[in-house]
C-alpha atoms as a PDB file:
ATOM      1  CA  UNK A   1     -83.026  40.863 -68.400  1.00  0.00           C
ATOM      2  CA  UNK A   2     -83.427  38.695 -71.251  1.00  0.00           C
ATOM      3  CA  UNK A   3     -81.239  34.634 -71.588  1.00  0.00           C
ATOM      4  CA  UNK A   4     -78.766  35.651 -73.954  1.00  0.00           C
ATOM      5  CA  UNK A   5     -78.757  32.513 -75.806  1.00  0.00           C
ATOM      6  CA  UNK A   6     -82.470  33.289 -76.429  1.00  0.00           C
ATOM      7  CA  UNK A   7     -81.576  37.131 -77.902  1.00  0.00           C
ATOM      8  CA  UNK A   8     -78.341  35.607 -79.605  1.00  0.00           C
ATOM      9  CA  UNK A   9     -80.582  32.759 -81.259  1.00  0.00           C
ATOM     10  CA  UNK A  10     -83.523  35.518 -81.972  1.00  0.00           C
ATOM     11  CA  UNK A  11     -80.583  37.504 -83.560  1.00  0.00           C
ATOM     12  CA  UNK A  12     -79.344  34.737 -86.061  1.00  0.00           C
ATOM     13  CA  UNK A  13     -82.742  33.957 -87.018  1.00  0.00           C
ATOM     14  CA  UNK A  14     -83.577  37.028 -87.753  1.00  0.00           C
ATOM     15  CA  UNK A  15     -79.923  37.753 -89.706  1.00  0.00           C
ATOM     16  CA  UNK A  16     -80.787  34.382 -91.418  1.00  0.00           C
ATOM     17  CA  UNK A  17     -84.213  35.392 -92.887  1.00  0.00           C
ATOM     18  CA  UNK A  18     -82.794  38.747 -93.665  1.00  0.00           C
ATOM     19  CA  UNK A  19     -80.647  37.083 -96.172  1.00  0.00           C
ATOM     20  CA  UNK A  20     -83.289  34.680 -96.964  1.00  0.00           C
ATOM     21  CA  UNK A  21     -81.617  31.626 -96.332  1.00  0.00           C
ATOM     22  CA  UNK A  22     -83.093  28.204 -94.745  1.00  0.00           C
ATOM     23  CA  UNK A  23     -81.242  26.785 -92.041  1.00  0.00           C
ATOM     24  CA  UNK A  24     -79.902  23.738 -94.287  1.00  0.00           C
ATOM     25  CA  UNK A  25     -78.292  26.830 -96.481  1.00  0.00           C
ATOM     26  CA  UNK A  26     -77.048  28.617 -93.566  1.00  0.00           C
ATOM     27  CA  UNK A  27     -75.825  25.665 -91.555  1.00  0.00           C
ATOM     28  CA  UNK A  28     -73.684  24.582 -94.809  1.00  0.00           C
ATOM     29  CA  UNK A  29     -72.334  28.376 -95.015  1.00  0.00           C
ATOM     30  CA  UNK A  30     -71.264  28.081 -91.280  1.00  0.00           C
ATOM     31  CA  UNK A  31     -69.932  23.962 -91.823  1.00  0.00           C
ATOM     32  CA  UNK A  32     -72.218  23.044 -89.230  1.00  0.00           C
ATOM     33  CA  UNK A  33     -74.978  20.610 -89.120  1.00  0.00           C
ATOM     34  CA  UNK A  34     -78.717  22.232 -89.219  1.00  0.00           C
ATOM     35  CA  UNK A  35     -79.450  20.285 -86.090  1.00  0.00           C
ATOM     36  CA  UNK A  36     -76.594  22.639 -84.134  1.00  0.00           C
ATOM     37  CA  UNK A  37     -77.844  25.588 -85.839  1.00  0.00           C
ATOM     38  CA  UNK A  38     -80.943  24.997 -84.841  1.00  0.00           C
ATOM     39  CA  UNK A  39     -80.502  24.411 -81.295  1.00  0.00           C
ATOM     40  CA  UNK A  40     -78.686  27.637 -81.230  1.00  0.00           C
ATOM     41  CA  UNK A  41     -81.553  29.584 -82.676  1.00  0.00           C
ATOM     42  CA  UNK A  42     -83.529  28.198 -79.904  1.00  0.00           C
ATOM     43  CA  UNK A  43     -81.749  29.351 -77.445  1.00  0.00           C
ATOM     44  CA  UNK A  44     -80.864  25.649 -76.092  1.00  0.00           C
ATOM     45  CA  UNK A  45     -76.905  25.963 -77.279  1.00  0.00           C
ATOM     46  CA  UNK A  46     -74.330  28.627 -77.813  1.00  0.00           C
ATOM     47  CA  UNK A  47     -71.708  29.195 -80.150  1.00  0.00           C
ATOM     48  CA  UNK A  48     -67.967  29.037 -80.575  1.00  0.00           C
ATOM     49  CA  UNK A  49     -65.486  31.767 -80.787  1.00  0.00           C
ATOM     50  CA  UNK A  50     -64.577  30.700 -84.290  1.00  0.00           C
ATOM     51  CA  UNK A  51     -68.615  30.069 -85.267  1.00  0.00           C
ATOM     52  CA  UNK A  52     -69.254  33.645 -83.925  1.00  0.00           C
ATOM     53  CA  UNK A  53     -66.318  35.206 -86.290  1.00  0.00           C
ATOM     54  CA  UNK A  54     -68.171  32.942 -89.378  1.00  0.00           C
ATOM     55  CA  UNK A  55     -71.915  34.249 -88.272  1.00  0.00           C
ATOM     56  CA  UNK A  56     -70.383  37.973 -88.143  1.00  0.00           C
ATOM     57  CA  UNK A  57     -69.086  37.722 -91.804  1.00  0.00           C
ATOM     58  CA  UNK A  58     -71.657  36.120 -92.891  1.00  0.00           C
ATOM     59  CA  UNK A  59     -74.213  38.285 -91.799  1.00  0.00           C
ATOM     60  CA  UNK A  60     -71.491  41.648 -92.206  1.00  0.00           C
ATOM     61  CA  UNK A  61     -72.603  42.551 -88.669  1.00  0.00           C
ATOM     62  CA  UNK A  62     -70.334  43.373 -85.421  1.00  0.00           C
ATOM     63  CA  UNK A  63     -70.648  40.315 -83.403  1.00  0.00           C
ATOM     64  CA  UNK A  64     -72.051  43.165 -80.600  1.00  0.00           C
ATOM     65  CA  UNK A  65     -75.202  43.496 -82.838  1.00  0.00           C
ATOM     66  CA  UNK A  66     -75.829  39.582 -82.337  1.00  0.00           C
ATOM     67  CA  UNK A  67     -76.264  39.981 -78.349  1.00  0.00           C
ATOM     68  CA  UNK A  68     -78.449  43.053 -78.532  1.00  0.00           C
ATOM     69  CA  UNK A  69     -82.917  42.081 -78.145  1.00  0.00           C
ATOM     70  CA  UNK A  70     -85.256  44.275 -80.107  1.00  0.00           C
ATOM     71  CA  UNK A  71     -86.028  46.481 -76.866  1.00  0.00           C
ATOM     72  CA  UNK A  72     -82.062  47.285 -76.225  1.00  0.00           C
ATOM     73  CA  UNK A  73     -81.805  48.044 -80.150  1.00  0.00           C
ATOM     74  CA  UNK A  74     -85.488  50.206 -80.426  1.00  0.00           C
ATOM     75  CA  UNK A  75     -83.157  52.304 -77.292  1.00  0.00           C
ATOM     76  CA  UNK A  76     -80.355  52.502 -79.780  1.00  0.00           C
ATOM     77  CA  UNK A  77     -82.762  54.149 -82.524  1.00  0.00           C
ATOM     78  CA  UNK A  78     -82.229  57.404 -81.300  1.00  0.00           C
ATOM     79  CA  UNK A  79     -78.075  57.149 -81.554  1.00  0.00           C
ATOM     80  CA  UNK A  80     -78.233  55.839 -85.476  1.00  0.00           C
ATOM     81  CA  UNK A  81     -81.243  58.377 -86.011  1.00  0.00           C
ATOM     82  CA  UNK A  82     -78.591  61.465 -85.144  1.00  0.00           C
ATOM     83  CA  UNK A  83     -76.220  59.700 -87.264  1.00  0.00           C
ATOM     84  CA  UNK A  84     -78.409  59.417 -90.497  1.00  0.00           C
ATOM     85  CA  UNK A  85     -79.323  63.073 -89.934  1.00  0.00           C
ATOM     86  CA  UNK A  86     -75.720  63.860 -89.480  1.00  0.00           C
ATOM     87  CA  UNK A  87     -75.447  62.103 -93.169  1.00  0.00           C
ATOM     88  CA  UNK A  88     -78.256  63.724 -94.467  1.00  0.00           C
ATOM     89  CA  UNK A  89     -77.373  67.143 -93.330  1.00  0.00           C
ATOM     90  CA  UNK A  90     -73.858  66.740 -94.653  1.00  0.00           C
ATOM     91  CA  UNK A  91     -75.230  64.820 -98.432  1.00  0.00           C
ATOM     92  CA  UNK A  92     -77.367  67.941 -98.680  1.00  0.00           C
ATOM     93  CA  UNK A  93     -74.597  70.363 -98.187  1.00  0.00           C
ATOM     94  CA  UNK A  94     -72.012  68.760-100.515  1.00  0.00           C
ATOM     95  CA  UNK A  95     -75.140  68.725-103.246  1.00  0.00           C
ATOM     96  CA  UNK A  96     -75.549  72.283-102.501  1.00  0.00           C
ATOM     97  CA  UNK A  97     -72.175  73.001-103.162  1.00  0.00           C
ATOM     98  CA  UNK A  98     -71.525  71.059-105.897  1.00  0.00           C
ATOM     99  CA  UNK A  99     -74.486  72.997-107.397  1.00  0.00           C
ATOM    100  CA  UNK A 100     -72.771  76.422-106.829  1.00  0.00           C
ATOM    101  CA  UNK A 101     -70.077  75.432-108.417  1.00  0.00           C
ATOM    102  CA  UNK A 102     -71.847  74.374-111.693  1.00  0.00           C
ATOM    103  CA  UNK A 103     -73.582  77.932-111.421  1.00  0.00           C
ATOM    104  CA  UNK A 104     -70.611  79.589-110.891  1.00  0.00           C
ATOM    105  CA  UNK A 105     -68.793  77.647-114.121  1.00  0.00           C
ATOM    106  CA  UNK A 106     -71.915  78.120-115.851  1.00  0.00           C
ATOM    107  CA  UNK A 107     -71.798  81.857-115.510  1.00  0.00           C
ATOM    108  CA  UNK A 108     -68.406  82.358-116.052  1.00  0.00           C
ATOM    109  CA  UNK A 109     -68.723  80.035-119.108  1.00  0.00           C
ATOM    110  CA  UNK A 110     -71.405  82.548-120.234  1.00  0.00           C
ATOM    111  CA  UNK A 111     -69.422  85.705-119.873  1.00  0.00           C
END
């Protein structure tokens, strides 16, 4: 099992880049100094209730995602893989029947 403070400091590094953001400009965000925000990336410190909530909006992500290494998420593929096929599936009826529809009052139109 991984050190949580290492996966939660992975995780807001990662989140940080993502939004391409240097420390300084994330550490300002967050009202913290980029000496903290460092040490949390490390792994070295932890974080607050209250700088969680901030990291969570800034990064729009559950705070759940934040504890979560890449091997635990790779797992969790398969879970938002059936959902974006459920989406899929569902987009491509709805265009489908939307098309029908235009047929439909496009024949009738003709008539």
């Amino acid at each position: 099992m991984a050190n949580i403070k290492a996966v939660f400091g992975a995780n807001i590094k990662y989140y940080r880049k993502k939004q391409h953001l240097t420390q300084e400009q994330l550490a300002e965000k967050l009202e913290i100094t980029t000496k903290h925000l460092s040490t949390i990336e490390t792994g070295a410190n932890f974080v607050s209730a209250d700088l969680l909530e901030k990291l969570t909006k800034q990064f729009l992500v559950s705070a759940s995602a934040l504890f979560y290494s890449n091997e635990e998420v790779s797992a969790d593929d398969s879970f938002f893989g059936k959902i974006d096929r459920i989406i899929d599936n569902e987009c491509s009826n709805i265009s489908s029947a939307i098309k029908t529809q235009i047929r439909y009052l496009q024949y009738k139109s003709d008539k």
